[in-house]
C-alpha atoms as a PDB file:
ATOM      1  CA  UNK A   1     149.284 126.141 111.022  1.00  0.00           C
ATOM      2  CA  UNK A   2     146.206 127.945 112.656  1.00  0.00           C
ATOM      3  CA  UNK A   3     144.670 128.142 108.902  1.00  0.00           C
ATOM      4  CA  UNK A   4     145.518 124.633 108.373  1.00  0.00           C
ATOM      5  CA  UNK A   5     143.234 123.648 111.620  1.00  0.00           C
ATOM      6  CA  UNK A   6     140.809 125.867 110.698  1.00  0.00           C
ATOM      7  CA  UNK A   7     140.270 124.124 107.461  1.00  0.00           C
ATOM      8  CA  UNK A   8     140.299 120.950 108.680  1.00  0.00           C
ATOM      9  CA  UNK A   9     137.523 121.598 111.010  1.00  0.00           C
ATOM     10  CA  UNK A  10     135.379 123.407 108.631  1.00  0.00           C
ATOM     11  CA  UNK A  11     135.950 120.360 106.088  1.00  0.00           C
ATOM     12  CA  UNK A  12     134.620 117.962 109.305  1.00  0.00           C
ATOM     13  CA  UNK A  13     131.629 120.519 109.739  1.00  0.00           C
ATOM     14  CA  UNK A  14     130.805 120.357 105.763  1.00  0.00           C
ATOM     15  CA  UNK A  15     131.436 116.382 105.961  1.00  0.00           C
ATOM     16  CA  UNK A  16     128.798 116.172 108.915  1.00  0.00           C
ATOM     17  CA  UNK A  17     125.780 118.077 106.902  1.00  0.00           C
ATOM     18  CA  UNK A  18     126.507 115.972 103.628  1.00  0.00           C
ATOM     19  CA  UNK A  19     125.507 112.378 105.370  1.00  0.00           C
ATOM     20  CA  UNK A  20     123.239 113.532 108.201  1.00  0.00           C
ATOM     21  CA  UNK A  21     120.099 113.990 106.958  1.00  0.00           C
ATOM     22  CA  UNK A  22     118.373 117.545 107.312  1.00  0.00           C
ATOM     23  CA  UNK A  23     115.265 118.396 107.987  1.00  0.00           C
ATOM     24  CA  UNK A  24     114.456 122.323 106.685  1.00  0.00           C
ATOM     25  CA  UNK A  25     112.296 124.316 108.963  1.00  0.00           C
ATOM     26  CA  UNK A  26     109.322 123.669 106.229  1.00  0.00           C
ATOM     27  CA  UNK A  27     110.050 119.272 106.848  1.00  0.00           C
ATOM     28  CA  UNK A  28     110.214 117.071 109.043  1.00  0.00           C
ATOM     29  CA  UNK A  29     111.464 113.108 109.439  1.00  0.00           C
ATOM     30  CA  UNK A  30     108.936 110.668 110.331  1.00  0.00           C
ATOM     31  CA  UNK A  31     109.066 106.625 110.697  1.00  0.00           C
ATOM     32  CA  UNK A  32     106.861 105.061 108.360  1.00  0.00           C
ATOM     33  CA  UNK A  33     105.046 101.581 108.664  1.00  0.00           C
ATOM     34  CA  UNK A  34     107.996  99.960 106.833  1.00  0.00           C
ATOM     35  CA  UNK A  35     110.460 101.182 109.699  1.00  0.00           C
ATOM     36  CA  UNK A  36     111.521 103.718 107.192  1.00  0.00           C
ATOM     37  CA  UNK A  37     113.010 107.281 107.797  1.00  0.00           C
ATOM     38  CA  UNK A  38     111.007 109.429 105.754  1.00  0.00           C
ATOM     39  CA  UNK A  39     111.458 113.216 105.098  1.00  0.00           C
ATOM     40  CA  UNK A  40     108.060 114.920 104.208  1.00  0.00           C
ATOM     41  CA  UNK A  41     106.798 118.487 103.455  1.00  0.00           C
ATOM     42  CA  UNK A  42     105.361 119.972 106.784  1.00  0.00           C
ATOM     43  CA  UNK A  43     102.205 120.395 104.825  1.00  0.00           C
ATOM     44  CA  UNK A  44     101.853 118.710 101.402  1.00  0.00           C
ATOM     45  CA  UNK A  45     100.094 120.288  99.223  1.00  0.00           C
ATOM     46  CA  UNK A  46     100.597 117.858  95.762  1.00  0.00           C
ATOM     47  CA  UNK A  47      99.966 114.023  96.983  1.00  0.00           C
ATOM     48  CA  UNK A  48     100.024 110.723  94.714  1.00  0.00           C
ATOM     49  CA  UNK A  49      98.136 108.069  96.453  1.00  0.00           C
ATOM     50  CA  UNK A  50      98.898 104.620  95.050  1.00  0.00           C
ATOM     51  CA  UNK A  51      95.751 103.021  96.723  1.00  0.00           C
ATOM     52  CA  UNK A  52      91.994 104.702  96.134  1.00  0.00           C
ATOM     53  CA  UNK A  53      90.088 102.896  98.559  1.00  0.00           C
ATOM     54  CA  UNK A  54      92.853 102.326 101.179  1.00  0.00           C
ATOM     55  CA  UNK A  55      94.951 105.996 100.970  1.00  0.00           C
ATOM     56  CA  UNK A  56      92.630 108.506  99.026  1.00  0.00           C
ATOM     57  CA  UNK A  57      89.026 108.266 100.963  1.00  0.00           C
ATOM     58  CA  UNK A  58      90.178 108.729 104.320  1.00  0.00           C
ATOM     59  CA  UNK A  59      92.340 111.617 103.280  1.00  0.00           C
ATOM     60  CA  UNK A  60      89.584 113.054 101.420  1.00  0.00           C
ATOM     61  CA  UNK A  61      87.706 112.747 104.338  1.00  0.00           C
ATOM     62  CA  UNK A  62      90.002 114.961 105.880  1.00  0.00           C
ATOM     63  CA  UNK A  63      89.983 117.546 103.051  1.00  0.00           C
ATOM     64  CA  UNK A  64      92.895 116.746 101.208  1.00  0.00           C
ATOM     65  CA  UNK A  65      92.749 116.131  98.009  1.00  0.00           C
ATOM     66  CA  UNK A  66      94.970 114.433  96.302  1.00  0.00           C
ATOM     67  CA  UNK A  67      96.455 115.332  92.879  1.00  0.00           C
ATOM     68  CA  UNK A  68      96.979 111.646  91.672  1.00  0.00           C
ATOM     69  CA  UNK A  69      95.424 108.234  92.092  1.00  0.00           C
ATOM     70  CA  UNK A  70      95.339 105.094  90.091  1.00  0.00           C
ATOM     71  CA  UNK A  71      92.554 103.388  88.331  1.00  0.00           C
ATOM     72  CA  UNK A  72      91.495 106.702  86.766  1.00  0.00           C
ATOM     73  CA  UNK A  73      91.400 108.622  84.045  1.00  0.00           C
ATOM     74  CA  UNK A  74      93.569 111.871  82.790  1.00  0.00           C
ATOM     75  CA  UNK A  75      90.284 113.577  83.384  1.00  0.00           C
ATOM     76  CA  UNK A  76      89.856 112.284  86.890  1.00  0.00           C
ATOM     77  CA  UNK A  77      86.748 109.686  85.641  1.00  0.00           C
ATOM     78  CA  UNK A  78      87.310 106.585  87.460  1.00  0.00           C
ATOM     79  CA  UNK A  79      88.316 103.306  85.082  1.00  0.00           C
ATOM     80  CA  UNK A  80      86.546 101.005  87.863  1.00  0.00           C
ATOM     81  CA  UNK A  81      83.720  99.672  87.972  1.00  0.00           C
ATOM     82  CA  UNK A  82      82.985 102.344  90.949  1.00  0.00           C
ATOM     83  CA  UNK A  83      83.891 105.402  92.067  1.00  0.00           C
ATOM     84  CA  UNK A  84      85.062 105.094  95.802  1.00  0.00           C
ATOM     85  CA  UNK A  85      85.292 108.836  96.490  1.00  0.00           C
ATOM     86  CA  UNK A  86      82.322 109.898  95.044  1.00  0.00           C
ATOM     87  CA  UNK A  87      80.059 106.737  96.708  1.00  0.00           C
ATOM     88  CA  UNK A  88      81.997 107.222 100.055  1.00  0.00           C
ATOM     89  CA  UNK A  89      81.776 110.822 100.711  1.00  0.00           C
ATOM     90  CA  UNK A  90      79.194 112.366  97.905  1.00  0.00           C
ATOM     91  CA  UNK A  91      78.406 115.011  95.667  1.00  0.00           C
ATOM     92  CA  UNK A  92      81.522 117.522  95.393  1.00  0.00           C
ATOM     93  CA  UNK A  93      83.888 114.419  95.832  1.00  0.00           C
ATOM     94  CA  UNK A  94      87.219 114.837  94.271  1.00  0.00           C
ATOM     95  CA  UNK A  95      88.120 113.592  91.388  1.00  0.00           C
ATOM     96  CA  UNK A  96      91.990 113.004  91.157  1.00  0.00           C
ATOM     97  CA  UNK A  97      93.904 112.777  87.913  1.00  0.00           C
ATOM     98  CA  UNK A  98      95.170 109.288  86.986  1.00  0.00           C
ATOM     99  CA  UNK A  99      97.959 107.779  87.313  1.00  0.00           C
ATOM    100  CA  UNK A 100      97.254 104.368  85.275  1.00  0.00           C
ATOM    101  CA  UNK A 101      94.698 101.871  85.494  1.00  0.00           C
ATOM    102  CA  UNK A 102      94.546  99.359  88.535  1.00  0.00           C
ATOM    103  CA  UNK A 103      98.121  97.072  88.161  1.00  0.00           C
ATOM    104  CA  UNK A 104      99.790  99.213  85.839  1.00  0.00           C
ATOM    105  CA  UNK A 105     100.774 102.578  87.569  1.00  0.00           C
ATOM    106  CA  UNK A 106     102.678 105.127  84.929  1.00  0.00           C
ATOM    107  CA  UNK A 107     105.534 106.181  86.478  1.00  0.00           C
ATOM    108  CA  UNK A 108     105.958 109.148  83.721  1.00  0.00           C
ATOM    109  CA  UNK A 109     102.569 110.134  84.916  1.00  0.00           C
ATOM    110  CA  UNK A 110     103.404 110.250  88.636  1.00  0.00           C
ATOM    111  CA  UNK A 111     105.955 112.361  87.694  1.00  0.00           C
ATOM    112  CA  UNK A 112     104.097 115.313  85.588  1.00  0.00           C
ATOM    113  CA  UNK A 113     102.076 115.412  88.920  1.00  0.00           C
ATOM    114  CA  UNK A 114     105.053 117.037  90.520  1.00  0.00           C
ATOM    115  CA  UNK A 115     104.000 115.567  93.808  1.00  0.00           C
ATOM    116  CA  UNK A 116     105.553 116.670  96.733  1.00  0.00           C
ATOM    117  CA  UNK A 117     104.413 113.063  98.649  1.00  0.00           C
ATOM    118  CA  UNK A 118     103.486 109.842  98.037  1.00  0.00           C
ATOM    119  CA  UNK A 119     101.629 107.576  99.891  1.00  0.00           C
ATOM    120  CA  UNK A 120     101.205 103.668  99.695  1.00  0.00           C
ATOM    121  CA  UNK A 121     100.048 100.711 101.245  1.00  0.00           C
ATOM    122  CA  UNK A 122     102.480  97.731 102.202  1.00  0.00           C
ATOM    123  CA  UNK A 123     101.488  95.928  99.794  1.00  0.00           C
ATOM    124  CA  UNK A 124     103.293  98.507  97.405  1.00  0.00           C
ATOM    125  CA  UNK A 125     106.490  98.376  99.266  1.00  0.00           C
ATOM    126  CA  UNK A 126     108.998  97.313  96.430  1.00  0.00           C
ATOM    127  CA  UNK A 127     107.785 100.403  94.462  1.00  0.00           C
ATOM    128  CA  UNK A 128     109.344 102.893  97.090  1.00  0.00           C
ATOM    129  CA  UNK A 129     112.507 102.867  96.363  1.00  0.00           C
ATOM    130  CA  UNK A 130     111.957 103.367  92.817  1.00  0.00           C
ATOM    131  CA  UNK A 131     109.744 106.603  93.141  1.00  0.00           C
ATOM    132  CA  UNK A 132     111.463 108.373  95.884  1.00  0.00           C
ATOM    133  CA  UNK A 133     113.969 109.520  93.436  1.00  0.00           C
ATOM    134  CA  UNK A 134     110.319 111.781  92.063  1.00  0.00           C
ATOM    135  CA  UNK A 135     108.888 112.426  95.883  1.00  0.00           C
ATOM    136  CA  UNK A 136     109.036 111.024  99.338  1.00  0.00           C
ATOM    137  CA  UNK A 137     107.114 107.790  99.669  1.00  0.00           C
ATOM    138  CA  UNK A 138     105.507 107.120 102.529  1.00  0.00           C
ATOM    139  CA  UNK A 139     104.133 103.649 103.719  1.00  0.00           C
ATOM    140  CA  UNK A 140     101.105 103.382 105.348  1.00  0.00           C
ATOM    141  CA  UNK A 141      99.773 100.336 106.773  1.00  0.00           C
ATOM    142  CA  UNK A 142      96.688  98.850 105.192  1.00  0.00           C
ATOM    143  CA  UNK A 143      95.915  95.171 106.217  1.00  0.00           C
ATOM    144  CA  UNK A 144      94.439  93.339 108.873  1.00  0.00           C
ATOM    145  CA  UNK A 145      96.386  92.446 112.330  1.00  0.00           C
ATOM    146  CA  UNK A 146      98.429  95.634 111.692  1.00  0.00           C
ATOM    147  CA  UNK A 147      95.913  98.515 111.124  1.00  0.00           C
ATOM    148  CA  UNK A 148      91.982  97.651 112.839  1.00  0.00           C
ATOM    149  CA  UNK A 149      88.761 100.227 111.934  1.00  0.00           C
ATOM    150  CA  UNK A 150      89.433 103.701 111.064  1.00  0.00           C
ATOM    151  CA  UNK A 151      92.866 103.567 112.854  1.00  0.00           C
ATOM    152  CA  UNK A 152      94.838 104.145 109.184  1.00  0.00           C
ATOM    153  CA  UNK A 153      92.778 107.283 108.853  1.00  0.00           C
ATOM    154  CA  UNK A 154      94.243 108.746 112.326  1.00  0.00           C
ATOM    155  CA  UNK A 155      97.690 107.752 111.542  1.00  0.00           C
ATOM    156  CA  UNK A 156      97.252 109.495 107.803  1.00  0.00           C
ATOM    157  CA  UNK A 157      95.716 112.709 110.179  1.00  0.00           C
ATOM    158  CA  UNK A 158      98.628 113.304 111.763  1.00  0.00           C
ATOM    159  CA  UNK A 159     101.073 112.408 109.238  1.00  0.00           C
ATOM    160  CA  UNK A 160      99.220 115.405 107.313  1.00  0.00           C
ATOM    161  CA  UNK A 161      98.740 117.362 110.151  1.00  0.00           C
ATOM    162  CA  UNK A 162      95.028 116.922 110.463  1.00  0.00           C
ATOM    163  CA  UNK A 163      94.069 115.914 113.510  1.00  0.00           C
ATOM    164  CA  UNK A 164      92.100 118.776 114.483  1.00  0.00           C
ATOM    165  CA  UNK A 165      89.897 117.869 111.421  1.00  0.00           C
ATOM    166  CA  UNK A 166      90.348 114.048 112.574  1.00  0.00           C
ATOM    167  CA  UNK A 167      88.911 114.692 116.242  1.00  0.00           C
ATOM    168  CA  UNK A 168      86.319 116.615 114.567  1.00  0.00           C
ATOM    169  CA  UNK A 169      84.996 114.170 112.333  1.00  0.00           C
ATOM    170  CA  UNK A 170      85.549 111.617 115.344  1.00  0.00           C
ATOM    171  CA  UNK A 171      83.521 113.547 117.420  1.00  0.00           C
ATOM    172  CA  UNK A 172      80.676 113.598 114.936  1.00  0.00           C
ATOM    173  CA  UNK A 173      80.665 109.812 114.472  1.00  0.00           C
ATOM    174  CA  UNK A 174      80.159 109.480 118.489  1.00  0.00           C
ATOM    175  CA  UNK A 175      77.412 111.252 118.171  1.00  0.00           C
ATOM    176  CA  UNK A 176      75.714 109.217 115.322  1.00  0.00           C
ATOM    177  CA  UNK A 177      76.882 106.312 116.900  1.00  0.00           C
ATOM    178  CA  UNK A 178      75.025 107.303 120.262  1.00  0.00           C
ATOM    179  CA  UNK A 179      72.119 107.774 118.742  1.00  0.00           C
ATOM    180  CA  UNK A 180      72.245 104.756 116.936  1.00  0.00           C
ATOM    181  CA  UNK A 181      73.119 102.639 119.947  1.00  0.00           C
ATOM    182  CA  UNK A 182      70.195 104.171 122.011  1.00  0.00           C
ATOM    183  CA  UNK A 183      67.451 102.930 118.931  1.00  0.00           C
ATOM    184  CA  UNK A 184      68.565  99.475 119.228  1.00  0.00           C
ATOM    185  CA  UNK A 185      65.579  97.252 120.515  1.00  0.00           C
ATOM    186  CA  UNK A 186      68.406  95.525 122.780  1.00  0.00           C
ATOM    187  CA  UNK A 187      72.067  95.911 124.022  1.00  0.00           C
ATOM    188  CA  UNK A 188      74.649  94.517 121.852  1.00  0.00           C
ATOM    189  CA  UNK A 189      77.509  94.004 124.300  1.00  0.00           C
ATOM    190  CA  UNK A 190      78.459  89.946 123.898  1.00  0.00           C
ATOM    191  CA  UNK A 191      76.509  89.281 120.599  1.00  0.00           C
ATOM    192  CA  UNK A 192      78.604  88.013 117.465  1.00  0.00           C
ATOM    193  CA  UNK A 193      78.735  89.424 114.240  1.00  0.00           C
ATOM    194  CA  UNK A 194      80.599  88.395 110.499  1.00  0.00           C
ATOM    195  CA  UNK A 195      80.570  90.406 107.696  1.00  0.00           C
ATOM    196  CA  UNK A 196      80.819  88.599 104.504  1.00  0.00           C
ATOM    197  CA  UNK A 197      81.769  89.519 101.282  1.00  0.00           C
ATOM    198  CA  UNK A 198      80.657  87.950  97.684  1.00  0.00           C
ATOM    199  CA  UNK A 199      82.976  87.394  94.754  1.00  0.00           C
ATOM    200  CA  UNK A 200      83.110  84.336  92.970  1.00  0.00           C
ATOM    201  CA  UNK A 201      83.044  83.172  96.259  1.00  0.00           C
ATOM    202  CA  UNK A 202      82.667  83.530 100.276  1.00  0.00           C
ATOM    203  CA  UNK A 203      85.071  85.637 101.963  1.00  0.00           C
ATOM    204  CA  UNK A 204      85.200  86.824 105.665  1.00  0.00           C
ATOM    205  CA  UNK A 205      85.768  91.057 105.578  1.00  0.00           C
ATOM    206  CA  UNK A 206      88.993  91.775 107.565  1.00  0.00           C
ATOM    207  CA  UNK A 207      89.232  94.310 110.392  1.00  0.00           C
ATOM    208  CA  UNK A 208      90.154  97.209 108.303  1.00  0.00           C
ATOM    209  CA  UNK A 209      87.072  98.844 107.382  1.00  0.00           C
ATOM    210  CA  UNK A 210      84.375 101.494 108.261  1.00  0.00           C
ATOM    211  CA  UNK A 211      81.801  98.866 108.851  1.00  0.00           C
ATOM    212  CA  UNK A 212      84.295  96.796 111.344  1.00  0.00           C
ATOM    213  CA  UNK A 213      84.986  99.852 112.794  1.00  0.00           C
ATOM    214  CA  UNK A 214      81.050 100.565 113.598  1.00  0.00           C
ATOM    215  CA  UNK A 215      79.620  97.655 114.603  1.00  0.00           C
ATOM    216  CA  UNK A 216      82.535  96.736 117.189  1.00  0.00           C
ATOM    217  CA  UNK A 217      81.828 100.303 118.298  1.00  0.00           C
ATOM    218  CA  UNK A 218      78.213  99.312 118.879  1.00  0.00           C
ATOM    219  CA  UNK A 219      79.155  96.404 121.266  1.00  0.00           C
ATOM    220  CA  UNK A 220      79.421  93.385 118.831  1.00  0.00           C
ATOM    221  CA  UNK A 221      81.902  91.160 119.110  1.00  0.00           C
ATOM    222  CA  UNK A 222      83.828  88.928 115.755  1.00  0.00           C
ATOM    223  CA  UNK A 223      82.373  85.742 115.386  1.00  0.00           C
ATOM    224  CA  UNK A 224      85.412  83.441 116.331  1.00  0.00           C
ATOM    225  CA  UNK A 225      86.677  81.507 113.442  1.00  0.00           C
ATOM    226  CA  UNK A 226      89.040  79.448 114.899  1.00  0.00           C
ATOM    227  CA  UNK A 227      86.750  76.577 116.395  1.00  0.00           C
ATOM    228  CA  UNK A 228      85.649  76.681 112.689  1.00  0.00           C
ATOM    229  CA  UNK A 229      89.031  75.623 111.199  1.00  0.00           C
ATOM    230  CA  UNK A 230      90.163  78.605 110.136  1.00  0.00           C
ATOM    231  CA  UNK A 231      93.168  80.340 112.008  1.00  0.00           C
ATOM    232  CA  UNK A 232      92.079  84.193 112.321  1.00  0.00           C
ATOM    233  CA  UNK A 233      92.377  86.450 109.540  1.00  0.00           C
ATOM    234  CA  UNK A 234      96.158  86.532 109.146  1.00  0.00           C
ATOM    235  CA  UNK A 235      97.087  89.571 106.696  1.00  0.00           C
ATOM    236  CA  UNK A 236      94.909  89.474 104.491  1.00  0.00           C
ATOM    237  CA  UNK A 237      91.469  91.920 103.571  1.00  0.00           C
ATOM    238  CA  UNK A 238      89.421  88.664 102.628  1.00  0.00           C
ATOM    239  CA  UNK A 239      89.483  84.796 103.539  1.00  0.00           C
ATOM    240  CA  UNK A 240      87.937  82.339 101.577  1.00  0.00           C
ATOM    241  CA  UNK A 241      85.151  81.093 103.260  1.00  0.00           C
ATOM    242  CA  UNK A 242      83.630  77.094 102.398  1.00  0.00           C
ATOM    243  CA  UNK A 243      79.886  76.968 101.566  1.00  0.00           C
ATOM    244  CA  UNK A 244      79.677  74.409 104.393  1.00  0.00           C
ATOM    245  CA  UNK A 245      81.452  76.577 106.794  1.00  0.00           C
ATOM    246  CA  UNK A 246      79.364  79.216 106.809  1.00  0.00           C
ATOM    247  CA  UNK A 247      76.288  76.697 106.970  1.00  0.00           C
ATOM    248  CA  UNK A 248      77.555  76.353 110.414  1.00  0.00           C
ATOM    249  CA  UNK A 249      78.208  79.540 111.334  1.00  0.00           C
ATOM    250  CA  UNK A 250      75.490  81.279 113.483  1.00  0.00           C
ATOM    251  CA  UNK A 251      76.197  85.106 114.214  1.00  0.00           C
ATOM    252  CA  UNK A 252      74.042  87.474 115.937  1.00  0.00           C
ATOM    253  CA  UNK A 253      74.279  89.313 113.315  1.00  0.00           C
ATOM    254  CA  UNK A 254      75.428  88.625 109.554  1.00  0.00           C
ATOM    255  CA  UNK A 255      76.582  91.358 107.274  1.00  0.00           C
ATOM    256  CA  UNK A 256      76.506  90.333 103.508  1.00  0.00           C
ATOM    257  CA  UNK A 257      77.865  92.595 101.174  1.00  0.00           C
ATOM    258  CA  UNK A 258      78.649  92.129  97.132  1.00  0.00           C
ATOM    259  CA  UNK A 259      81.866  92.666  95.458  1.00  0.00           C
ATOM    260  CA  UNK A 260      83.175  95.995  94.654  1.00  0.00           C
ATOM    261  CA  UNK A 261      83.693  95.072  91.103  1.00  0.00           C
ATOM    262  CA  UNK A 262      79.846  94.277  90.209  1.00  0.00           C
ATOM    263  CA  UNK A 263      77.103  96.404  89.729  1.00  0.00           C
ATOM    264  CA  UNK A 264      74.770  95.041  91.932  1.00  0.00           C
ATOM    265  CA  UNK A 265      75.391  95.756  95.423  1.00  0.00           C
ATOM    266  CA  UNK A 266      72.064  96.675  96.600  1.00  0.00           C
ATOM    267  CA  UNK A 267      70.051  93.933  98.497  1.00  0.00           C
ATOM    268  CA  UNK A 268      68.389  92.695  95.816  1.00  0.00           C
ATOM    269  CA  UNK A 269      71.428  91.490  93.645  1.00  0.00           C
ATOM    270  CA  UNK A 270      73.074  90.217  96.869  1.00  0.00           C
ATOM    271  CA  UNK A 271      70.519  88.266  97.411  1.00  0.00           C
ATOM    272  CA  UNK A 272      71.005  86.840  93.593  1.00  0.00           C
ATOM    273  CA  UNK A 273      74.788  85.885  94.458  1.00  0.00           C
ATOM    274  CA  UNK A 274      74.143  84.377  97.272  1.00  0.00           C
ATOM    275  CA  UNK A 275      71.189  81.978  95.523  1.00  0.00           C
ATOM    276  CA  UNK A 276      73.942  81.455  93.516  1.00  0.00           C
ATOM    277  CA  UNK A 277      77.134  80.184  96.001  1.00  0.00           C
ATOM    278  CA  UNK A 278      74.641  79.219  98.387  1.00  0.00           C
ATOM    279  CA  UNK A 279      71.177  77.588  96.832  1.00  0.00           C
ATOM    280  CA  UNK A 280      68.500  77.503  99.760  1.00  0.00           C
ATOM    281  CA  UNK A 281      70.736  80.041 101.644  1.00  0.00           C
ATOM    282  CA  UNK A 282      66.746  81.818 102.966  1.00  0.00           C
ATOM    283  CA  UNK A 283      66.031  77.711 104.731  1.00  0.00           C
ATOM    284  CA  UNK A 284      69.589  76.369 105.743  1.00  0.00           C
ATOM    285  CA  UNK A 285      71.783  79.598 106.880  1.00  0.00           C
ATOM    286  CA  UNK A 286      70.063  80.332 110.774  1.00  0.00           C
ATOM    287  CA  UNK A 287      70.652  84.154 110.611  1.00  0.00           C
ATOM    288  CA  UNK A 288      68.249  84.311 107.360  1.00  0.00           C
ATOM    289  CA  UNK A 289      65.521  82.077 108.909  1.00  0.00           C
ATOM    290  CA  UNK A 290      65.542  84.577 112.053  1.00  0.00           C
ATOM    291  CA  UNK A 291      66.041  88.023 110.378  1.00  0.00           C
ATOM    292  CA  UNK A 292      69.168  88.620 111.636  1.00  0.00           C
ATOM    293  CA  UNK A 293      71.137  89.130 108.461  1.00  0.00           C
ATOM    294  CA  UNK A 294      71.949  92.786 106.916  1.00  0.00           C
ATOM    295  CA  UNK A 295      72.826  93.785 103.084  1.00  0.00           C
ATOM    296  CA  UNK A 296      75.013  96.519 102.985  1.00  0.00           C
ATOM    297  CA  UNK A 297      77.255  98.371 100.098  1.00  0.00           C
ATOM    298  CA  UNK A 298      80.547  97.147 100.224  1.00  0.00           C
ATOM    299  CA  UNK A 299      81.718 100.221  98.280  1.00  0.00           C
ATOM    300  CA  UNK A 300      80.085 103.123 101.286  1.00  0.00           C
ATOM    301  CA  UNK A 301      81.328 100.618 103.706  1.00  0.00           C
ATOM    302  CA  UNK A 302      84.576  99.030 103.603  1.00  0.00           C
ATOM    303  CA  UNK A 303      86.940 102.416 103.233  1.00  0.00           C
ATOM    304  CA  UNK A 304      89.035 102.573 106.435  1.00  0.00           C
ATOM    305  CA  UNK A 305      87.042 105.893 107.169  1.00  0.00           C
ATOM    306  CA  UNK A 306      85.322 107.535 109.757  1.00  0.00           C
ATOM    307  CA  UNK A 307      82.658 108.159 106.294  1.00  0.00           C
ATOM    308  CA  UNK A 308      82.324 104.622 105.583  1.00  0.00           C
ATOM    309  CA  UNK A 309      81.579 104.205 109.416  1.00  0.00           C
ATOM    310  CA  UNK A 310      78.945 106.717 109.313  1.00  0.00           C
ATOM    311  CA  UNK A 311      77.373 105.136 105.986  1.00  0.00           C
ATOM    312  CA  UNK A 312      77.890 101.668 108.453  1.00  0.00           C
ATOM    313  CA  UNK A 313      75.843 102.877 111.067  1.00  0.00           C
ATOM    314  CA  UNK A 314      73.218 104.328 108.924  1.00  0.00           C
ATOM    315  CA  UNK A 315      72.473 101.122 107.311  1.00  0.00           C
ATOM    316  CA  UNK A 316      71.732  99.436 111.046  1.00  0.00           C
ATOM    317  CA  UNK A 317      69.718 102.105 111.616  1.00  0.00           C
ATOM    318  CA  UNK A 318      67.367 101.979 108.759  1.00  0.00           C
ATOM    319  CA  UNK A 319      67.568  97.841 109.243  1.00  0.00           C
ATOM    320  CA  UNK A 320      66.559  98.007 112.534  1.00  0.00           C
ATOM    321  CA  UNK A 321      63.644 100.821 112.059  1.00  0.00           C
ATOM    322  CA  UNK A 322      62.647  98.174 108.860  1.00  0.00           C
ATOM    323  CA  UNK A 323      62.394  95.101 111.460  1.00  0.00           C
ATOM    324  CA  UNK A 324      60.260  97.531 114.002  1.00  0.00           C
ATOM    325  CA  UNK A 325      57.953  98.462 111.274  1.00  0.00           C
ATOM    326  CA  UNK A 326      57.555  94.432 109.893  1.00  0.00           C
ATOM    327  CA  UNK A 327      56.775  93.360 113.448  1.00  0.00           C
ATOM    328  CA  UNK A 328      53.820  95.703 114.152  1.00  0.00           C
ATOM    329  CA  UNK A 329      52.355  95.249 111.017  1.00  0.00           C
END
């Protein structure tokens, strides 16, 4: 009888660790963004990111590298038109094997990575459940009114246990962003600002983004949009913006940027698009008539990094020594 008992509890005890999950001493559970219970390496080493931009900047901006990422190569070469790692953070960027071109993720590829986690944006949340059978897959936020700035890059810090690196980094924008603040002719607190972004059209830049990050940090304020017929920014990274909209619209300052698709994202070729979707944009669009508008790379700038920040704030600075220098001349 005492056997019998015995049995029975150890059966209850070996029931219990089947369906409760376990986390070893080398893993841990953590929520994701989809509400999901997620059981990840303590310190991944082998990480598929399904987003370049989004996921694999601001992780190599941390120092980890990750061993996959799509719209590349089996080299590592990029198949975009750009290379977001090596514009964003420089020479000595990684270059991440590929894991299909940009729609059309390889699965089979994925897997010969071996990777111990993968991360991806919302917006890749019906693929989950099909590749956790390989790794973990982890959600991470990525669009705007859930994520604002930089503030993906923390959470992806301390998911990978790299906060230390984080703060540093942090620390080291504060300091470019004081001295940028203190060379401003003029305090920004309560001015307006919109950055814009060219395509085949006009679209308002959401709030995820280096540059959103940096000039909010500077004092500026979003130009409201909802007195202009448009209801915020919802979820989405870009909102079509009407030609006689942004006629209207008259920012403190106006950040114009070109798609990340074309090759001409300097000032000179934004200036082309926009003669282009706006003919006589230099006479009609306020901003331009009074110097207030800034070009900047959409490709250094948009990451949700603290890099893309710094790149951000650079740009203002060399605007606003450029404006000095025109007005004593």
């Amino acid at each position: 009888m005492r056997q019998r008992v015995l049995f029975a509890l150890q059966f209850v005890v070996l029931a219990a660790a089947v369906t409760v999950p376990v986390a070893f001493a080398d893993e841990r559970v953590v929520i994701d963004d989809a509400k999901r219970k997620v059981t990840v390496p303590e310190s991944p080493e082998r990480i598929v990111v399904l987003h370049e931009p989004l996921l694999g900047v601001p992780m190599a901006d941390l120092g980890v590298v990750p061993v996959g990422s799509y719209g590349r190569a089996d080299d590592g070469s990029s198949l975009m038109a750009v290379d977001f790692y090596r514009t964003v953070l420089g020479e000595g960027a990684p270059s991440p094997k590929g894991i299909g071109p940009v729609g059309g993720i390889d699965i089979e590829k994925i897997r010969a990575l071996r990777p111990d986690l993968i991360v991806c944006t919302e917006y890749d949340l019906d693929k989950a459940k099909r590749f956790s059978n390989i790794a973990p897959v982890y959600v991470q936020n990525s669009s705007t009114g859930r994520v604002h700035g930089f503030e993906a890059q923390a959470s992806l810090a301390r998911l990978l246990d790299r906060e230390e690196v984080f703060n540093k980094r942090k620390a080291e924008y504060q300091q470019r962003l004081a001295q940028v603040r203190a060379s401003l002719p003029e305090d920004p607190q309560g001015k307006t600002y919109l950055a814009i972004l060219l395509t085949d059209q006009l679209n308002a830049v959401g709030e995820m983004s280096g540059v959103v990050q940096a000039v909010e940090d500077l004092g500026y304020t979003r130009l409201e949009l909802k007195n202009q017929g448009l209801v915020g920014l919802g979820s989405t990274l870009l909102v079509p913006l009407s030609t006689e909209l942004v006629g209207r619209l008259d920012p403190d300052l106006l950040i114009v940027m070109n798609s990340y698709a074309g090759e001409r994202r300097g000032e000179a070729g934004i200036r082309n698009d926009l003669d282009r979707l706006v003919p006589a944009w230099e006479r009609f669009l306020k901003p331009a008539r009074e110097d207030r508008i800034l070009f900047m790379d959409s490709v250094a700038v948009t990451t949700p990094s603290i890099a893309s920040a710094e790149h951000a704030l650079n740009a203002i600075a060399e605007w606003m020594a450029s404006r000095e220098s025109d007005t004593e001349e």
